[in-house]
Protein backbone atom coordinates (compact mmCIF):
# COMPACT_ATOMS: atom_id res chain seq x y z
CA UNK A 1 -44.76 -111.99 -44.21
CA UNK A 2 -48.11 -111.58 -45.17
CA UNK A 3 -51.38 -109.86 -43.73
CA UNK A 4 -51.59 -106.28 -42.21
CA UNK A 5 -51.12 -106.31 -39.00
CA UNK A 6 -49.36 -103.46 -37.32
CA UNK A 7 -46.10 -103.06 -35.72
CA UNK A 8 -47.64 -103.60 -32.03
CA UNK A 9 -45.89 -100.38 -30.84
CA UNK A 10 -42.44 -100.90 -31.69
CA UNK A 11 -40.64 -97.60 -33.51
CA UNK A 12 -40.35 -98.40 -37.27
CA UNK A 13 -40.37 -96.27 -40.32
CA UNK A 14 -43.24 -97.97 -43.34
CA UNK A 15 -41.71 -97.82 -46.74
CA UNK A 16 -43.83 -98.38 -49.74
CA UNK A 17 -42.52 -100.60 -52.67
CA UNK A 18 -43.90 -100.78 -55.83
CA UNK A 19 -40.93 -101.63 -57.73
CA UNK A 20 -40.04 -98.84 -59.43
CA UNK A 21 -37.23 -96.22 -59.40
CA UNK A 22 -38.49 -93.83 -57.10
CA UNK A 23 -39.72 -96.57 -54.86
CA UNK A 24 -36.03 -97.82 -54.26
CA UNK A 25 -34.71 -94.67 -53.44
CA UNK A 26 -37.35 -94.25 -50.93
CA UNK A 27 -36.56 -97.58 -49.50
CA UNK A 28 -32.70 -96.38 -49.25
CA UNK A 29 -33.95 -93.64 -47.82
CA UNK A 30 -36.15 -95.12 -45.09
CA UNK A 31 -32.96 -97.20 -44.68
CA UNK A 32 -30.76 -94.73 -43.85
CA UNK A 33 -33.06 -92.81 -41.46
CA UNK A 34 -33.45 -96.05 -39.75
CA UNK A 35 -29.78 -96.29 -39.01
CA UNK A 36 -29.42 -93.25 -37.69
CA UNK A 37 -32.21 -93.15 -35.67
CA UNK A 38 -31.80 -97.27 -33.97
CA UNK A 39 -35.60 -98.43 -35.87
CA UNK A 40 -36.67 -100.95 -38.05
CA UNK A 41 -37.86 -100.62 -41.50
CA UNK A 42 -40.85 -102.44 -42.10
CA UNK A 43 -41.37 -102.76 -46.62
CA UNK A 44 -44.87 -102.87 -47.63
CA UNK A 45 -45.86 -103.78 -51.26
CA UNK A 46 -49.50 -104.19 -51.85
CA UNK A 47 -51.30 -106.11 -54.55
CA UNK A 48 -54.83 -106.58 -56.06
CA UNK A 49 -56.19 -109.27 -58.28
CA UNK A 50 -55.85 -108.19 -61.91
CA UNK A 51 -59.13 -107.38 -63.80
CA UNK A 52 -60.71 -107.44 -67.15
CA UNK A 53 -62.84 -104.62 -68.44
CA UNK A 54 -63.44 -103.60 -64.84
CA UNK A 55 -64.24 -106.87 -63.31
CA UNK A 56 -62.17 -108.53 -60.76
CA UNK A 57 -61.08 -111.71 -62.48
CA UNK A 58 -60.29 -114.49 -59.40
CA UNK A 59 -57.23 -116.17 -59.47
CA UNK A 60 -57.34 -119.76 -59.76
CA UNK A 61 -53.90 -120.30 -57.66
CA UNK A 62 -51.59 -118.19 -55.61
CA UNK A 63 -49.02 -117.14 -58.53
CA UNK A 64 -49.52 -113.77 -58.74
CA UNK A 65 -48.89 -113.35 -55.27
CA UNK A 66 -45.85 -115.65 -54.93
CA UNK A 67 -44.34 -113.60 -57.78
CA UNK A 68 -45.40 -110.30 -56.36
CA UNK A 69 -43.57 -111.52 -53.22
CA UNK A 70 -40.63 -112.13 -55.30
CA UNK A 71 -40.27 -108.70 -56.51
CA UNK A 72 -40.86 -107.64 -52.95
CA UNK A 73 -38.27 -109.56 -51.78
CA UNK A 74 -36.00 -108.42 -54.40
CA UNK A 75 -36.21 -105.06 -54.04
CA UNK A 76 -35.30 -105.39 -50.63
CA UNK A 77 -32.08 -107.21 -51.63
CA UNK A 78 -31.06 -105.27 -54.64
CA UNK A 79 -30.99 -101.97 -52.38
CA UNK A 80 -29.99 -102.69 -48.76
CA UNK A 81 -28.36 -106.08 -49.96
CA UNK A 82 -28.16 -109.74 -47.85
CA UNK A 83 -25.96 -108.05 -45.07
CA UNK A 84 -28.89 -105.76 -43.55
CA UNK A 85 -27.62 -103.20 -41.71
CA UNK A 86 -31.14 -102.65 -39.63
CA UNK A 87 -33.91 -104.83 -38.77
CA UNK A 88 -36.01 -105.18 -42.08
CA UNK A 89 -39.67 -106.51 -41.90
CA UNK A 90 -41.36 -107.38 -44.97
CA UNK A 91 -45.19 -106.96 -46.20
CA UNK A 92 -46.82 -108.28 -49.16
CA UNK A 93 -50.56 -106.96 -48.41
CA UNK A 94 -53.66 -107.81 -50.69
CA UNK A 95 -55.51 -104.54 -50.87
CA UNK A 96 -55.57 -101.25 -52.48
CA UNK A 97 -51.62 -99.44 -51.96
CA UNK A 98 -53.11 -95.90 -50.20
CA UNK A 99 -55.44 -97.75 -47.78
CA UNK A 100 -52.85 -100.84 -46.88
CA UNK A 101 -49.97 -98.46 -46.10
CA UNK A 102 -52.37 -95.85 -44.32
CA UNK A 103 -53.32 -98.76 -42.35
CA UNK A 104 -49.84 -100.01 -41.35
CA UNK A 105 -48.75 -96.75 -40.72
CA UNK A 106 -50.54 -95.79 -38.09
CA UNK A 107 -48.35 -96.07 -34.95
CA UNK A 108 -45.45 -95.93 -37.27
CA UNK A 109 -42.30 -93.13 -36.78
CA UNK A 110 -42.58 -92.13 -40.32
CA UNK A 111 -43.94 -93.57 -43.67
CA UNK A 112 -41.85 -92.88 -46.16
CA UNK A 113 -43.02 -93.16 -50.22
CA UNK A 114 -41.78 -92.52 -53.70
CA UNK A 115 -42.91 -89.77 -56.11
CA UNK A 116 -43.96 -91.05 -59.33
CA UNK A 117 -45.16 -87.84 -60.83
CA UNK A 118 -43.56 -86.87 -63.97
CA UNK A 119 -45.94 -83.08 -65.00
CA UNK A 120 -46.20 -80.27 -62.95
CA UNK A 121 -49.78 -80.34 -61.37
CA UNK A 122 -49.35 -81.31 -57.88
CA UNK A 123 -51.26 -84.31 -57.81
CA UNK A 124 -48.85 -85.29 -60.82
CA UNK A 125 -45.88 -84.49 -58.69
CA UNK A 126 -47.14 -86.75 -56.34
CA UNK A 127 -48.74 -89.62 -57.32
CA UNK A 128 -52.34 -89.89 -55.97
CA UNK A 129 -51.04 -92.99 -53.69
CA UNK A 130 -48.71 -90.74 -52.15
CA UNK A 131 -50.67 -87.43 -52.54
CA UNK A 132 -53.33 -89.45 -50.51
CA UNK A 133 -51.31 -90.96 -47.53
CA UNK A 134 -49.68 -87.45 -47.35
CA UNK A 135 -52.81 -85.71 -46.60
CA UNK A 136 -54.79 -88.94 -44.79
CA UNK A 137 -51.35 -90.20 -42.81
CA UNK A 138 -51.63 -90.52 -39.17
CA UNK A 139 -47.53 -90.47 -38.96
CA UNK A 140 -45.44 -88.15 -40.60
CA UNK A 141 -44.75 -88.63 -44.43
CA UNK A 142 -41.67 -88.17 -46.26
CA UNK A 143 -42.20 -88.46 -50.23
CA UNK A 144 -38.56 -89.86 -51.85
CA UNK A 145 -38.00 -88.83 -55.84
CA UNK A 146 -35.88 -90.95 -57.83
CA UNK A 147 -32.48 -88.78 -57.30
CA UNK A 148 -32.80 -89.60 -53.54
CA UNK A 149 -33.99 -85.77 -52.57
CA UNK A 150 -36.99 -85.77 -50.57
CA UNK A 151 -39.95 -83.54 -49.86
CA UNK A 152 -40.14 -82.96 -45.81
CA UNK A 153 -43.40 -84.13 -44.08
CA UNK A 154 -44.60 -80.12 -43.68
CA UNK A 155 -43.83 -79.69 -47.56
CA UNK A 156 -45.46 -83.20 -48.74
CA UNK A 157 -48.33 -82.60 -46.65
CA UNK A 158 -48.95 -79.15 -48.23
CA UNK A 159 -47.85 -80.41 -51.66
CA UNK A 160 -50.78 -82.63 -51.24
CA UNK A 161 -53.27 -80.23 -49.93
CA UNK A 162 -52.86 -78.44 -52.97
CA UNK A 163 -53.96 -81.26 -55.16
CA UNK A 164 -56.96 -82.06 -53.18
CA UNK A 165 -58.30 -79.41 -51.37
CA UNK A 166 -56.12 -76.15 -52.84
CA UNK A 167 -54.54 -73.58 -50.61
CA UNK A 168 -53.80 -69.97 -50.41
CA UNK A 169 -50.07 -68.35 -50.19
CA UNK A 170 -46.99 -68.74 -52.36
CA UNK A 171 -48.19 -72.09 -54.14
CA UNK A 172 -51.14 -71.19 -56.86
CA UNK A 173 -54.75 -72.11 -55.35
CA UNK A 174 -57.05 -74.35 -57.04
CA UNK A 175 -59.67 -72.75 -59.46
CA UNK A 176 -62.68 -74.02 -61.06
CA UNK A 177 -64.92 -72.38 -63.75
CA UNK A 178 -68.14 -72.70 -65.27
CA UNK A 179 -67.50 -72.19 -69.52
CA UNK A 180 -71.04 -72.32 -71.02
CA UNK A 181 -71.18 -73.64 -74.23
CA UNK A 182 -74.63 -73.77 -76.24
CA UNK A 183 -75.37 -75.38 -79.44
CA UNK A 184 -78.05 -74.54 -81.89
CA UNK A 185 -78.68 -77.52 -84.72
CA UNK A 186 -80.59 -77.23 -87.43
CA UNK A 187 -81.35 -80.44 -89.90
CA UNK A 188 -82.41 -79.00 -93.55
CA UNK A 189 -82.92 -82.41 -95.32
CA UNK A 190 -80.09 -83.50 -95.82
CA UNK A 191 -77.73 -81.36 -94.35
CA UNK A 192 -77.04 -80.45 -90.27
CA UNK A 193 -76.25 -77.34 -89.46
CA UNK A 194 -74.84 -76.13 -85.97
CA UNK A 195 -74.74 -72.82 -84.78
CA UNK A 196 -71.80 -73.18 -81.55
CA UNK A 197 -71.61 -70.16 -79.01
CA UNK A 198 -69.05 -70.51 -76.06
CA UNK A 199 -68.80 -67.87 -73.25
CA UNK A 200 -64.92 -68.16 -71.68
CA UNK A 201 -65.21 -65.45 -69.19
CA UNK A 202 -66.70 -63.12 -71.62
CA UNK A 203 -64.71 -63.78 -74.15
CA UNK A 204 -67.46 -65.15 -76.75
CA UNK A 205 -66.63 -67.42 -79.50
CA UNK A 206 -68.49 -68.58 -82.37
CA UNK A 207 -68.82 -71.78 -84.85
CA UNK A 208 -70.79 -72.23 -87.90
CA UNK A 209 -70.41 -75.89 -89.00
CA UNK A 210 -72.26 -78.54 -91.55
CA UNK A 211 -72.72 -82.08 -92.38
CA UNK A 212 -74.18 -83.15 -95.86
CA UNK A 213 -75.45 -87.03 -95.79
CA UNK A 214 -73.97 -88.73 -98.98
CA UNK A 215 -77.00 -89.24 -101.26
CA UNK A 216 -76.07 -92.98 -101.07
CA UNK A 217 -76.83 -93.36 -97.44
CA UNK A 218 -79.33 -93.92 -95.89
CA UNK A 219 -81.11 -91.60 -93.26
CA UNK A 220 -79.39 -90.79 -89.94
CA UNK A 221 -80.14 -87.53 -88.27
CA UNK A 222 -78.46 -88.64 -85.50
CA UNK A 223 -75.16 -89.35 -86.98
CA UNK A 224 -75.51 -85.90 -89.17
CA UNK A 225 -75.56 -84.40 -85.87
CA UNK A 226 -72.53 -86.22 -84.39
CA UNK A 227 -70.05 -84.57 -87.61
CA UNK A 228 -71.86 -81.02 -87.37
CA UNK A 229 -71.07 -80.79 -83.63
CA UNK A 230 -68.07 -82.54 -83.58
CA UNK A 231 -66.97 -80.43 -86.10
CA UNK A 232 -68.03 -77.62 -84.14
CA UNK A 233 -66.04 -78.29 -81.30
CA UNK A 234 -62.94 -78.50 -83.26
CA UNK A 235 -62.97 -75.39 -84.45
CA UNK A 236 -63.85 -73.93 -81.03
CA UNK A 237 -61.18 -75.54 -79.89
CA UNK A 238 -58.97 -74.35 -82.61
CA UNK A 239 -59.72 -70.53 -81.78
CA UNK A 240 -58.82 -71.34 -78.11
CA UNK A 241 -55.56 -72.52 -78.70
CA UNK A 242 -54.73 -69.52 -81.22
CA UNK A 243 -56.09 -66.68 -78.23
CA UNK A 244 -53.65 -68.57 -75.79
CA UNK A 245 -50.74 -68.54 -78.40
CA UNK A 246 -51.42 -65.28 -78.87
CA UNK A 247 -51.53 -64.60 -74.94
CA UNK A 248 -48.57 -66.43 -74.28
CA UNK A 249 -46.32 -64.81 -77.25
CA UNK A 250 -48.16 -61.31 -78.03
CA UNK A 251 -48.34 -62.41 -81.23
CA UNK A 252 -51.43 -61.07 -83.31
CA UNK A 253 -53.09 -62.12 -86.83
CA UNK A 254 -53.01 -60.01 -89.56
């Protein structure tokens, strides 16, 4: 079934399906909650023309959508199998997935979605579909991980919040900084010279780099400057990964 029109008031739980692994255990998730609570399932993939260096390329027939239907399709049959023990509704939607399933999910029990995060920001945790319908969700919203555990709506909500907006109390808050970095370059014929000064909350560190122009080559400030400061950079960057070794371990130079 096609098209995103809602459930017209019936109770049903909205799965997301993407294919992947945490996107069938959410599914035999939603599954199970469905049983014990007497609701459908309604399974929504959603889809978008593919595109080329950022342009939408139009599809000259349907067979990216019949095979995205497919998938769908199989999913559905690989986890809950032919013999469905609940009333299972299927949605292949052409749209972006965070605003299709936001939309479907509005009068919906619960919408349930898988975590594809594999770091430890939250966002990462998430996924920024689900991070998104978490915060944005008009129903409750249950985020499934792979093993089958699964974050409560209170806890994916606020695992969300962090991501976006930050919060205060036992999770870490979100902080920004302002690092100001100047550079000083200096071209002496044939040779750049940068003078690099960053300020990371107080903690001042300097660069004194140089690019020589091969006496075959033509010309070009512009690249002379491009090695200096690049060059500069790296070695900034260089002296902040040895201060946070030596944070981390205690470890100092000789």
């Amino acid at each position: 079934m096609d098209g995103a029109e809602n459930g017209g008031g019936r109770r049903r739980i909205v799965v997301g399906i993407d294919g992947s692994a945490p996107s069938k255990a959410a599914l035999r998730w939603a599954v199970g909650q469905a049983v014990l609570t007497g609701v459908a399932v309604h399974a929504v993939a959603a889809w978008e023309y593919p595109s080329v260096y950022g342009w939408v390329v139009p599809m000259l027939d349907d067979g990216f959508e019949r095979a995205a239907h497919r998938t769908l399709t199989a999913e559905v049959d690989e986890v809950v199998g032919r013999d469905r023990p609940v009333e299972i509704e299927e949605s292949l939607v052409l749209g972006h997935a965070a605003e299709v399933l936001l939309e479907l999910a509005e009068d919906a029990d619960l919408l349930v979605l898988g975590s594809r995060g594999r770091g430890t920001f939250a966002r990462t945790l998430l996924g920024s579909v689900s991070a998104r319908c978490a915060v944005h969700g008009s129903c409750p919203v249950v985020i499934v991980r792979a093993d089958g555990t699964a974050l409560s709506p209170h806890a994916a909500a606020r695992t969300a919040a962090i991501a976006d907006e930050g919060a205060t109390g036992a999770a870490p808050a979100v902080r920004t900084k302002d690092w100001q970095l100047s550079l000083h370059v200096v071209e002496d014929r044939d040779t750049t010279r940068v003078h690099a000064v960053l300020d990371a909350d107080g903690a001042v560190l300097h660069s004194d780099t140089r690019a020589r122009r091969n006496p075959r080559d033509e010309p070009a400030p512009v690249v002379g400057d491009a090695f200096a400061v690049g060059r500069a950079l790296i070695d900034l960057g260089h002296q902040l990964l040895r201060a946070g070794t030596q944070s981390a371990t205690g470890a100092t130079e000789e």
